[in-house]
N, C-alpha and C. Protein backbone atom coordinates (compact mmCIF):
# COMPACT_ATOMS: atom_id res chain seq x y z
N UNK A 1 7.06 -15.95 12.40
CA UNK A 1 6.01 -15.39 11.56
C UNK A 1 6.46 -14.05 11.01
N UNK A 2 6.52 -13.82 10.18
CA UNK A 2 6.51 -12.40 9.13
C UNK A 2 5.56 -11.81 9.78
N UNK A 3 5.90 -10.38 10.23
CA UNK A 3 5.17 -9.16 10.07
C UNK A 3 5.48 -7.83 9.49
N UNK A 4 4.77 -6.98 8.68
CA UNK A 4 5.05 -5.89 8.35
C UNK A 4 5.43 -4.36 9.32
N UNK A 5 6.15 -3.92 8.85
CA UNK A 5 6.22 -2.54 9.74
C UNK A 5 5.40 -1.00 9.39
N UNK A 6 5.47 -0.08 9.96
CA UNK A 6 5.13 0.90 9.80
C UNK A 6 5.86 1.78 8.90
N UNK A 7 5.60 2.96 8.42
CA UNK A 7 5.96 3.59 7.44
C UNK A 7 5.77 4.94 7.61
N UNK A 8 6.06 6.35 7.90
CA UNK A 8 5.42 7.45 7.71
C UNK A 8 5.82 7.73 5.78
N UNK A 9 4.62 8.52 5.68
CA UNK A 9 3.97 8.95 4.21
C UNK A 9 5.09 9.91 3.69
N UNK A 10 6.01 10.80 4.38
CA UNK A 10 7.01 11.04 3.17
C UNK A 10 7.93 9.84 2.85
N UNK A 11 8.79 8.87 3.61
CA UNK A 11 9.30 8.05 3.49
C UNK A 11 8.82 7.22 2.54
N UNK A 12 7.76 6.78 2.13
CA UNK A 12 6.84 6.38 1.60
C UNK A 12 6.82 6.85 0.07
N UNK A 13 6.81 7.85 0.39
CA UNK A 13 6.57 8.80 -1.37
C UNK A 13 8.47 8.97 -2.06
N UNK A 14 9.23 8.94 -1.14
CA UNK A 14 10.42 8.92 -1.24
C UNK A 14 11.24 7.46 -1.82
N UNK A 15 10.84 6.67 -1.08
CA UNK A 15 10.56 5.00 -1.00
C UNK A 15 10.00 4.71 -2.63
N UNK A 16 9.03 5.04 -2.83
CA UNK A 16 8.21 4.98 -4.15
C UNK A 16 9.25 5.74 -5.36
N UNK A 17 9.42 6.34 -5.31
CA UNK A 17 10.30 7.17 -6.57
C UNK A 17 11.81 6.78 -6.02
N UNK A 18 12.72 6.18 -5.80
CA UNK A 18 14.07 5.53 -5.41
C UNK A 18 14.10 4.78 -5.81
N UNK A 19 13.11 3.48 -5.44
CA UNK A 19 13.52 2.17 -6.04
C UNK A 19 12.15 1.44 -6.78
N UNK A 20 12.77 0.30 -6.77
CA UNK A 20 11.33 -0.29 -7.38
C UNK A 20 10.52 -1.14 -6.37
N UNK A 21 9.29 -0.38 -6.46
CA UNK A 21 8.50 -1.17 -5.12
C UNK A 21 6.93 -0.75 -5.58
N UNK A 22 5.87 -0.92 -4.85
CA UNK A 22 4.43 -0.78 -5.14
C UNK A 22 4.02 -0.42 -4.33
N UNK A 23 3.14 0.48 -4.13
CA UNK A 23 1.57 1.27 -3.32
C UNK A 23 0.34 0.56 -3.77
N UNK A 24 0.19 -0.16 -2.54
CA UNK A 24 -1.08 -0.70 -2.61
C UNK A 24 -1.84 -0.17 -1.99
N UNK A 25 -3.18 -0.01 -3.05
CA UNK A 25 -4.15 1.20 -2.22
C UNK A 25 -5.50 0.48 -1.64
N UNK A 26 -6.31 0.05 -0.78
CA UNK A 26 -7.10 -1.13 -0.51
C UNK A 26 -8.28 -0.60 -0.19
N UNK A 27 -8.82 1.28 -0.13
CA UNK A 27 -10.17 1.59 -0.66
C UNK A 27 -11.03 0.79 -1.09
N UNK A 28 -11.79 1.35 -1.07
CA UNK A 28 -13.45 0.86 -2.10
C UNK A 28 -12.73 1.28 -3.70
N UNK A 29 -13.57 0.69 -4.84
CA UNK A 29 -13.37 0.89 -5.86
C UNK A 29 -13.37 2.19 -6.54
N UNK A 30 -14.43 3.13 -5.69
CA UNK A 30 -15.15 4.15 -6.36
C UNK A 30 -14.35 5.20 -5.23
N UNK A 31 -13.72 5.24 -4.31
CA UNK A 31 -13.03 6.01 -3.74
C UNK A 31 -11.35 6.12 -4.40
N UNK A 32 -11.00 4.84 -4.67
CA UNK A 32 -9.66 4.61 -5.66
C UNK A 32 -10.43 5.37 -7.10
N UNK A 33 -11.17 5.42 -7.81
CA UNK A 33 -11.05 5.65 -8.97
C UNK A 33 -11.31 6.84 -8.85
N UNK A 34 -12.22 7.92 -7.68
CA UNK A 34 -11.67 9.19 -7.64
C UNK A 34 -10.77 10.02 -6.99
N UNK A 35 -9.99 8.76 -6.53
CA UNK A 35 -8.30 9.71 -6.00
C UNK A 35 -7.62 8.84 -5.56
N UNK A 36 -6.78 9.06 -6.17
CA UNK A 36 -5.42 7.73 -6.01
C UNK A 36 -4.45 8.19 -6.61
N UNK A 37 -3.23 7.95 -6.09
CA UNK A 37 -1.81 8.22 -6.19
C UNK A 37 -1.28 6.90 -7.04
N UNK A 38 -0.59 7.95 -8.38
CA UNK A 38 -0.84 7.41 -9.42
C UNK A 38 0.20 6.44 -9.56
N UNK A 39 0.20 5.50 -10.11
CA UNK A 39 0.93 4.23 -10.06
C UNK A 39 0.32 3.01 -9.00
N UNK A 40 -0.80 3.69 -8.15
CA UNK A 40 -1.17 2.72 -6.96
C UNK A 40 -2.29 1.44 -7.57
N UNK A 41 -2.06 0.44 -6.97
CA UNK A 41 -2.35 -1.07 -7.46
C UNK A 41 -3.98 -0.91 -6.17
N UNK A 42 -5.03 -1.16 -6.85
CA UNK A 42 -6.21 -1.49 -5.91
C UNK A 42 -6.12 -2.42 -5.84
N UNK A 43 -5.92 -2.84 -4.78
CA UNK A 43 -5.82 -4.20 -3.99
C UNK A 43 -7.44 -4.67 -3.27
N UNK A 44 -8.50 -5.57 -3.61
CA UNK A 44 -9.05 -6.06 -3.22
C UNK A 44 -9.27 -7.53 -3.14
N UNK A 45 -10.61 -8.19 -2.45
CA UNK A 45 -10.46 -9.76 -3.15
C UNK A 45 -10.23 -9.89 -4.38
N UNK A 46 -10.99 -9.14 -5.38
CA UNK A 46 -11.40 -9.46 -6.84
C UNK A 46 -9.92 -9.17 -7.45
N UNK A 47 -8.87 -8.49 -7.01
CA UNK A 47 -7.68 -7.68 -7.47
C UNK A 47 -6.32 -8.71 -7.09
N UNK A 48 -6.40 -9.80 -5.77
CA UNK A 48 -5.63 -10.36 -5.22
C UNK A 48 -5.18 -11.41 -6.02
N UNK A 49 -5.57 -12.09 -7.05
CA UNK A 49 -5.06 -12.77 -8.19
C UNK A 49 -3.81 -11.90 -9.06
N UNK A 50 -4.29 -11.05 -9.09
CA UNK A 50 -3.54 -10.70 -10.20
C UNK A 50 -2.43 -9.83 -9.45
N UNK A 51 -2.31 -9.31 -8.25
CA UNK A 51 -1.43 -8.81 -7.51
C UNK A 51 -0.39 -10.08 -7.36
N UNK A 52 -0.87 -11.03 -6.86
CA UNK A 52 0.49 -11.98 -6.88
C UNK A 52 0.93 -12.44 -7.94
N UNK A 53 -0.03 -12.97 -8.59
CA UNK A 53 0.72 -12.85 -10.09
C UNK A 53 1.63 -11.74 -10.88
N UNK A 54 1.49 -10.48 -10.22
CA UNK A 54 2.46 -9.61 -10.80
C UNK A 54 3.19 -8.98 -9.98
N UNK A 55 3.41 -8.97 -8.67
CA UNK A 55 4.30 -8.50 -7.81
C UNK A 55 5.26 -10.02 -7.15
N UNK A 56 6.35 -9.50 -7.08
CA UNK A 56 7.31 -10.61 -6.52
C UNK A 56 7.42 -10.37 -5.40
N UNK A 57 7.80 -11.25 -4.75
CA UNK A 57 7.67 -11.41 -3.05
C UNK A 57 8.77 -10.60 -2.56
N UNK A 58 9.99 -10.94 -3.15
CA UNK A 58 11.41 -9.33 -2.28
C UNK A 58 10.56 -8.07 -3.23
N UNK A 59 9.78 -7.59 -3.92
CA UNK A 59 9.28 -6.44 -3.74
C UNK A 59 8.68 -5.66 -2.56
N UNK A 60 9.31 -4.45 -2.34
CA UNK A 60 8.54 -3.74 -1.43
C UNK A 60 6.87 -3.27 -1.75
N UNK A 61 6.20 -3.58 -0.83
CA UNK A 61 4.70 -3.14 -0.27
C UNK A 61 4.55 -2.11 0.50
N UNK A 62 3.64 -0.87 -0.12
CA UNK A 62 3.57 -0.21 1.13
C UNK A 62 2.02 -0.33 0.81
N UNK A 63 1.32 -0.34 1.61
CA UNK A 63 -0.44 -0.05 2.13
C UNK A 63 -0.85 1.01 2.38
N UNK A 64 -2.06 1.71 1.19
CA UNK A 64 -2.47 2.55 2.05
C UNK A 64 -3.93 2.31 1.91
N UNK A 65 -4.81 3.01 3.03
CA UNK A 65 -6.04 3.15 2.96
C UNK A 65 -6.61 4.01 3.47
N UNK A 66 -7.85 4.85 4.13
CA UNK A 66 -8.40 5.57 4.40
C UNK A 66 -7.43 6.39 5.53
N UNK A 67 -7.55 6.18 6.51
CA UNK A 67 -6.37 6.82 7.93
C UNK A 67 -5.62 5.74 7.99
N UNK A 68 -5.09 4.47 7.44
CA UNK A 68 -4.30 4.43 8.28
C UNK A 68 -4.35 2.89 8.76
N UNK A 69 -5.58 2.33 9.41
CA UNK A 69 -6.08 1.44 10.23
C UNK A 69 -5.77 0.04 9.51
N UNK A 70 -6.99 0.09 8.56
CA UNK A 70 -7.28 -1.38 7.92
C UNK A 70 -5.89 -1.47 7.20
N UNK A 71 -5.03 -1.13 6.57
CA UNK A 71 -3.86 -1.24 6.26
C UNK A 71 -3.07 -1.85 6.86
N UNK A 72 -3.04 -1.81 8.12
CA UNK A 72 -2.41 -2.63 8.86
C UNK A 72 -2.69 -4.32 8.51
N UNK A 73 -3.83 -4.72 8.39
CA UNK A 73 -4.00 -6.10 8.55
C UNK A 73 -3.29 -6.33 7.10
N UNK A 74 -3.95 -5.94 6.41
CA UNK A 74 -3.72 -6.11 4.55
C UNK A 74 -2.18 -6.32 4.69
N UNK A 75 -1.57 -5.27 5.22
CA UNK A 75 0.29 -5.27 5.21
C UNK A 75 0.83 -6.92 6.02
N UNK A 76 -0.38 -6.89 7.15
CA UNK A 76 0.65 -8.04 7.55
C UNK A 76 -0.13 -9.35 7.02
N UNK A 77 -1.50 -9.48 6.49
CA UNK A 77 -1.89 -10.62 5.40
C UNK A 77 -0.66 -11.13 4.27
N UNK A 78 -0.21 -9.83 3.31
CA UNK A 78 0.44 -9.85 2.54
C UNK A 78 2.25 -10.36 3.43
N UNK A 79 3.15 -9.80 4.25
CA UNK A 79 3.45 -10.77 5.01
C UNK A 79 3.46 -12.41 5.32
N UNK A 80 2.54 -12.47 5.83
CA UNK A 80 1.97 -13.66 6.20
C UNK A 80 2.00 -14.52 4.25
N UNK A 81 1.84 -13.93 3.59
CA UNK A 81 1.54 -14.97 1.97
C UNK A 81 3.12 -14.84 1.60
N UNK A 82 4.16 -14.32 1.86
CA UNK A 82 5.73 -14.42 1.61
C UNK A 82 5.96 -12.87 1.29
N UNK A 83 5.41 -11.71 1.02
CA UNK A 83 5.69 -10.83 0.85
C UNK A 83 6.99 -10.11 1.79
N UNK A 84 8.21 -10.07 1.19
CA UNK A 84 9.47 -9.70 2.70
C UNK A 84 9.49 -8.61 3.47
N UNK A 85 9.12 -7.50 2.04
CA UNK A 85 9.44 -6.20 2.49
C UNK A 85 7.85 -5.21 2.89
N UNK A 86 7.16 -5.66 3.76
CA UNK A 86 6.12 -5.12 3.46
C UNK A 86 5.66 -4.03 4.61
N UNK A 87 4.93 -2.96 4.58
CA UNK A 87 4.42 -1.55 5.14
C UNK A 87 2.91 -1.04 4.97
N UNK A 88 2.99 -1.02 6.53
CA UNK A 88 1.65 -0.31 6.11
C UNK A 88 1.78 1.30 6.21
N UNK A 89 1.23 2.25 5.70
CA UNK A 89 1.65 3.64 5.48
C UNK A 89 0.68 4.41 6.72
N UNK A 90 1.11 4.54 7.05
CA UNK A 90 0.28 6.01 8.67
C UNK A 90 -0.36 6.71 8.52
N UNK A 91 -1.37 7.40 8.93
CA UNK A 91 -2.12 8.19 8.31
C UNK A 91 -2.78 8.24 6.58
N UNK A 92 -2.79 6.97 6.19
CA UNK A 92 -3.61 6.93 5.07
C UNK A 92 -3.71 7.84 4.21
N UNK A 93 -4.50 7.93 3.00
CA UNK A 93 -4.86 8.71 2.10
C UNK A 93 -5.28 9.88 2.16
N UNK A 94 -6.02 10.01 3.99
CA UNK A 94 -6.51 11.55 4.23
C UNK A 94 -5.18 12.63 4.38
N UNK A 95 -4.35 11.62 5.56
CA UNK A 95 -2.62 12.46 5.41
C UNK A 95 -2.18 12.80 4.06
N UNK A 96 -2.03 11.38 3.43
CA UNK A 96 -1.20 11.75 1.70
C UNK A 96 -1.77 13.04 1.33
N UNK A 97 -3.15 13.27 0.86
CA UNK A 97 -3.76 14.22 0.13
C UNK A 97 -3.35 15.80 1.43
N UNK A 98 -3.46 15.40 2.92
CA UNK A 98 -3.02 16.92 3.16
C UNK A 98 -1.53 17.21 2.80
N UNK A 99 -0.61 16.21 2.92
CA UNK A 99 0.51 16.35 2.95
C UNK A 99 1.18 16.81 1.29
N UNK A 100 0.54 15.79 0.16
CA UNK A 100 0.94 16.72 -1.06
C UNK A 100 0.00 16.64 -2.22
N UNK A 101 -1.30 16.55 -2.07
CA UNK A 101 -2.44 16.89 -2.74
C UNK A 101 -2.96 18.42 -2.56
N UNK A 102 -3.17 18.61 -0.80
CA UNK A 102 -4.27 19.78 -1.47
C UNK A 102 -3.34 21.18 -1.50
């Protein structure tokens, strides 16, 4: 069985600007549309069509969401559907924003 690994958030932001890969951000709608790290794909049910339709499976995934938590499942769902390279990111969006937001 495919599972995803862990990730800390500079690796992550480093990861993101190196190669070609995607930040999937899996918030609520209205929490993504007032802060999100730009280039990030909202990933929900309503969003999951069109994510596979436009991401390829050897693309890297990284997950983020609130701290940290629910990211985990999403990373290893996506996994589990053929995704190879996939991550969930640590400390979530509250880390990202202390680390190079505020």
């Amino acid at each position: 069985m495919s599972t995803f690994k862990l990730i800390e958030i500079a690796e992550t932001k480093q990861r993101l600007q190196s190669e070609e890969s995607i930040l999937v951000d899996t918030r609520d709608a209205q929490s993504y549309a007032a802060d999100h790290v730009e280039g990030a794909f909202n990933l929900n049910n309503d969003t999951l069509k069109e994510f596979v339709d436009k991401v390829e499976f050897d693309t890297p995934v990284f997950v983020v969401c609130y701290h940290g938590n629910s990211s985990k499942g999403v990373a290893q769902y996506l996994a589990e559907q053929g995704y190879e390279d996939t991550y969930s990111v640590e400390g979530g969006m509250v880390m990202w924003r202390q680390l190079f937001i505020d």
